[in-house]
Protein backbone atom coordinates (compact mmCIF):
# COMPACT_ATOMS: atom_id res chain seq x y z
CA UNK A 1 11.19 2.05 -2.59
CA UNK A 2 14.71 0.88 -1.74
CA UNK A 3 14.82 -1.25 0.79
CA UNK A 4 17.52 -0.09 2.35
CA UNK A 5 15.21 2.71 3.85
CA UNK A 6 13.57 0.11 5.82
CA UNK A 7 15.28 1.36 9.29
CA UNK A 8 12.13 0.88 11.80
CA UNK A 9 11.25 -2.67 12.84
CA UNK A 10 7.46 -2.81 13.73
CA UNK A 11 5.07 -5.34 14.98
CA UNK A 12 1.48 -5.66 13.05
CA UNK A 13 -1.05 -6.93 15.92
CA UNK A 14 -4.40 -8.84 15.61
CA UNK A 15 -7.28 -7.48 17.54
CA UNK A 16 -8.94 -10.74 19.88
CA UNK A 17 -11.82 -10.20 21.96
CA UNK A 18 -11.29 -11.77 25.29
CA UNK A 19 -13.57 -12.32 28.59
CA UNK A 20 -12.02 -10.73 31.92
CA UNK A 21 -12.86 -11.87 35.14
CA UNK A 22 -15.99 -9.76 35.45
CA UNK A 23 -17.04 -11.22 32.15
CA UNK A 24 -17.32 -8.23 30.34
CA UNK A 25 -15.43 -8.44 26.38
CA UNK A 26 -11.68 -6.55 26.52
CA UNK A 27 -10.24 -6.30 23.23
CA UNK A 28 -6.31 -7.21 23.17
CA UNK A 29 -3.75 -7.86 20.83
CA UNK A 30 -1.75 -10.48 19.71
CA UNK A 31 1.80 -10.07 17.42
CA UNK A 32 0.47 -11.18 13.74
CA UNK A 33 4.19 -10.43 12.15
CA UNK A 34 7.40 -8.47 13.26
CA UNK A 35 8.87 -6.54 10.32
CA UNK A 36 11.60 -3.83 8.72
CA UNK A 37 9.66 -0.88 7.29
CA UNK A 38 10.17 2.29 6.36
CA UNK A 39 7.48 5.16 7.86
CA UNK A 40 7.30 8.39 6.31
CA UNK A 41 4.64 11.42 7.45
CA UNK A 42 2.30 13.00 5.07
CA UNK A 43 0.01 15.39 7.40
CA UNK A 44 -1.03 15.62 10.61
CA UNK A 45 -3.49 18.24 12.25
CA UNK A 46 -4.39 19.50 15.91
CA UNK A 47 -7.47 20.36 17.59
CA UNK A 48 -8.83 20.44 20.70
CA UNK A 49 -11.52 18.34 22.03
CA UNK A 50 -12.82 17.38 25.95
CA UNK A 51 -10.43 19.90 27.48
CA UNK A 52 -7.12 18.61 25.72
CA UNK A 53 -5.47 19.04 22.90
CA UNK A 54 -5.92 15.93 20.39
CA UNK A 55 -2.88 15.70 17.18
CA UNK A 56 -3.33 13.47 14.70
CA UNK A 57 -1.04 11.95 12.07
CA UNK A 58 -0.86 10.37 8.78
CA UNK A 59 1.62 8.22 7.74
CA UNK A 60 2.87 5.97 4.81
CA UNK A 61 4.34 2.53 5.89
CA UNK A 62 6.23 0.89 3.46
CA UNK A 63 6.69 -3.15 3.84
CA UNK A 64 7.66 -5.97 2.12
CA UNK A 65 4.30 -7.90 1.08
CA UNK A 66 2.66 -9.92 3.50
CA UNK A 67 -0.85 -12.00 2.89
CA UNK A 68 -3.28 -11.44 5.53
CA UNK A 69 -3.08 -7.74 6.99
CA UNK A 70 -6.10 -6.00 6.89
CA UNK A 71 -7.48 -2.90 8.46
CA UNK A 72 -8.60 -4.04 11.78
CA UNK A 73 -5.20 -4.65 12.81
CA UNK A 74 -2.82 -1.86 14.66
CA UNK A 75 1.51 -1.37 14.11
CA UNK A 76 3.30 -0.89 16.82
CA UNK A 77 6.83 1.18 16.82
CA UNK A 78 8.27 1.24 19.83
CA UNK A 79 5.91 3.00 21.95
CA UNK A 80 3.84 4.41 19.37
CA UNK A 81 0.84 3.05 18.18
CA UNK A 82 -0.73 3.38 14.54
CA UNK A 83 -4.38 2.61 13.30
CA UNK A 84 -4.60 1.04 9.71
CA UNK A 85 -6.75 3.05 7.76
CA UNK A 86 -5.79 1.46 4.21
CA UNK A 87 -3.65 -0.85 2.80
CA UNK A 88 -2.06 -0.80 -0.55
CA UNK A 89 -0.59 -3.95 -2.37
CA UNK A 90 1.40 -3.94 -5.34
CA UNK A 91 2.37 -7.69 -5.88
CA UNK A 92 4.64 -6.72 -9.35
CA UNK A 93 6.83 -5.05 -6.39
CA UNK A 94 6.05 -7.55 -3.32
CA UNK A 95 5.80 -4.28 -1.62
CA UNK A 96 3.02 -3.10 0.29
CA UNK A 97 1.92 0.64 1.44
CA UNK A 98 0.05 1.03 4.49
CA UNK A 99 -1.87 4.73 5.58
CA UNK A 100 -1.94 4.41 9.26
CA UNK A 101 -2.91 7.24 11.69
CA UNK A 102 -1.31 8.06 14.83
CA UNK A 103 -3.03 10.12 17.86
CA UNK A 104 -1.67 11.93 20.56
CA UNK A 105 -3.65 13.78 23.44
CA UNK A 106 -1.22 15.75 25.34
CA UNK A 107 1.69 14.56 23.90
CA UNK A 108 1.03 10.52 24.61
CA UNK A 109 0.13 7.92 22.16
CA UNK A 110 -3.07 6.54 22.17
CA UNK A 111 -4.99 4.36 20.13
């Protein structure tokens, strides 16, 4: 991976629970690191489910290595939103991989 590829900046967010004012648990996000990386698609397939069509998408995001990500956390490009599925280190590098899917229902990102 050259890293001149890295052309998308992203922002890797930590879940928090938090109380609202009714007391019930809202999960939110804080920023855990703001990066260059380079995202690439592999697949993506469409179905439909609850009376609207759901697409999903895989992608590889290539960083530079950073301690601490794991797979609770969500990146954040813009306006779309990816869930980390896996993450893939390989320190002889100081690169990192990470397979994040993306989901759209009817066209809008949601995760």
């Amino acid at each position: 991976m050259k890293l001149g590829k890295m052309r998308y900046r992203i922002t890797i967010e930590n879940p928090i629970n938090a109380t609202d004012e009714d007391g019930f648990n809202q999960e939110t996000f804080t920023e855990f690191a703001t990066v260059w990386a380079d995202i690439t698609p592999v697949s993506s397939k469409e179905y439909f489910g609850s009376d609207q069509t759901v697409e999903e998408a895989t992608s590889k995001i290539y960083i530079r290595h950073i301690p601490g990500i794991n797979t609770l956390m969500r990146i954040r490009c813009g306006s779309r939103l990816f869930d980390i599925i896996s993450i893939l280190s390989d320190d002889r590098l100081g690169m990192t991989t990470i397979i994040a899917r993306e989901v759209y229902t009817n066209g809008q990102s949601e995760l």
